[in-house]
Protein backbone atom coordinates (compact mmCIF):
# COMPACT_ATOMS: atom_id res chain seq x y z
CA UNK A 1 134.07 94.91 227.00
CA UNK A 2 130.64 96.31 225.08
CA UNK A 3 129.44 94.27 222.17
CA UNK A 4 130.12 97.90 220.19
CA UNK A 5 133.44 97.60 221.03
CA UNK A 6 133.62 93.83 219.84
CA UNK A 7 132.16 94.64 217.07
CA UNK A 8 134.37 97.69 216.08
CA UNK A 9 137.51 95.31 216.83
CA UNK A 10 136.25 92.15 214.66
CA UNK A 11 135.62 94.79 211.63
CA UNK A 12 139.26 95.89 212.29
CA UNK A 13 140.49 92.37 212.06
CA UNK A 14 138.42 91.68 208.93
CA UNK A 15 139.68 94.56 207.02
CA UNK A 16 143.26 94.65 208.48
CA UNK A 17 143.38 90.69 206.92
CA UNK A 18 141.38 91.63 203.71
CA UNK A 19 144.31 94.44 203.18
CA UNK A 20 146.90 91.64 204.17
CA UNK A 21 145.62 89.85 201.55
CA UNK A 22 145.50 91.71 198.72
CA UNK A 23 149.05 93.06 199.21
CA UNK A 24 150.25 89.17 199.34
CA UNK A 25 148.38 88.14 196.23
CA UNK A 26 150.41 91.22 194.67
CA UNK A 27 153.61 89.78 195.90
CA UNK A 28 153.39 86.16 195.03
CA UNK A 29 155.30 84.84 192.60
CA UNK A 30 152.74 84.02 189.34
CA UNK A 31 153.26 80.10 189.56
CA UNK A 32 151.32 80.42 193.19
CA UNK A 33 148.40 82.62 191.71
CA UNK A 34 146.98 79.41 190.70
CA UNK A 35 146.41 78.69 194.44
CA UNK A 36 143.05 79.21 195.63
CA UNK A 37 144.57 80.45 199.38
CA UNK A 38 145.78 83.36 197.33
CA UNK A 39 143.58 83.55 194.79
CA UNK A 40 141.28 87.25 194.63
CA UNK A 41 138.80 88.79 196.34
CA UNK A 42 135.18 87.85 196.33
CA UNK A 43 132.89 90.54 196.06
CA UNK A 44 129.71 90.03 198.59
CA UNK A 45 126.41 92.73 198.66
CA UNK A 46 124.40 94.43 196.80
CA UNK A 47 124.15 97.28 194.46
CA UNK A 48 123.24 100.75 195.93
CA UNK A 49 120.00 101.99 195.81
CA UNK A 50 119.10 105.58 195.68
CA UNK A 51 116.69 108.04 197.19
CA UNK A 52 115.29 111.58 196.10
CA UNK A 53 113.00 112.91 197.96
CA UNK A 54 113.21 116.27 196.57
CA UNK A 55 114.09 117.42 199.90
CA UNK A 56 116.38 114.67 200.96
CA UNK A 57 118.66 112.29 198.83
CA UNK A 58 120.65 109.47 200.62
CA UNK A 59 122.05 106.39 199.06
CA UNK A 60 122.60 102.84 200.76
CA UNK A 61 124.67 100.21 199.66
CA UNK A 62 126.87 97.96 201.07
CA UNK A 63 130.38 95.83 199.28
CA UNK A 64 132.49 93.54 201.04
CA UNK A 65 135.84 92.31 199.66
CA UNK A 66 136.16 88.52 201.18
CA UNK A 67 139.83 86.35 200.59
CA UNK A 68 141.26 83.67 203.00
CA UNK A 69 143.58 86.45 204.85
CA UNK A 70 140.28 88.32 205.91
CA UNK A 71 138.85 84.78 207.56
CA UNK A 72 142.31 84.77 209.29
CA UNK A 73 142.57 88.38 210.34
CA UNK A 74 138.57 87.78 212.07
CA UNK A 75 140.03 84.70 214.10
CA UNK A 76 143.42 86.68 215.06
CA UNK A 77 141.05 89.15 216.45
CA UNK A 78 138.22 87.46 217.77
CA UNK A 79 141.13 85.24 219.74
CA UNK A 80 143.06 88.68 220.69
CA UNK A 81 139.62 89.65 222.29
CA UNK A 82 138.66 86.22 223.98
CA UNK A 83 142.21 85.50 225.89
CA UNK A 84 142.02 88.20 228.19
CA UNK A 85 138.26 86.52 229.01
CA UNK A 86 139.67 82.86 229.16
CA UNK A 87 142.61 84.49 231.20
CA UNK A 88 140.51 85.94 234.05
CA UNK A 89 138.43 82.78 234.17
CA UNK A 90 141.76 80.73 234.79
CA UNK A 91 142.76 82.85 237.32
CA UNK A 92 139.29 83.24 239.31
CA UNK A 93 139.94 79.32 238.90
CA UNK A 94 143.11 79.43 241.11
CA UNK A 95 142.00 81.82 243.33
CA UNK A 96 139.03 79.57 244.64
């Protein structure tokens, strides 16, 4: 598989458990708020910065919403992606 690819998959994964997340914390009971597993987002990256050129105005800027489930949802994915590698590698194994 291309690293693009990889890539593209382990950003699914992150958002996929960042959405997880948030839909759990809204779930939970109040008494388990107070645990940090499903405690809120952190908010990682910086502001955005913007450009007018008169001619040409772009804007970058970048946010990332970060909670336990999204740390899960990367290692669901990145372990989705490597079995099929540690799977081939078994069998060349047996075939030798």
């Amino acid at each position: 598989m291309k690293i693009p690819v990889i890539f593209l998959f382990l950003i699914l994964g992150f958002l996929i458990g960042t959405t997880a997340g948030e839909i759990t914390s809204m779930l939970i009971p109040e008494r388990l708020c107070a645990l940090q597993v499903f405690a809120p987002a952190h908010h990682a990256g910086f502001h955005p910065v913007f450009f007018d050129l008169d001619v040409l105005n772009f804007t970058i800027g970048i946010f990332v919403k970060v909670n336990f489930f999204s740390w899960i949802g990367l290692l669901i994915t990145a372990l989705l992606l490597l079995f099929p590698v540690l799977g081939t590698g078994s069998s060349a194994k047996n075939k030798a």
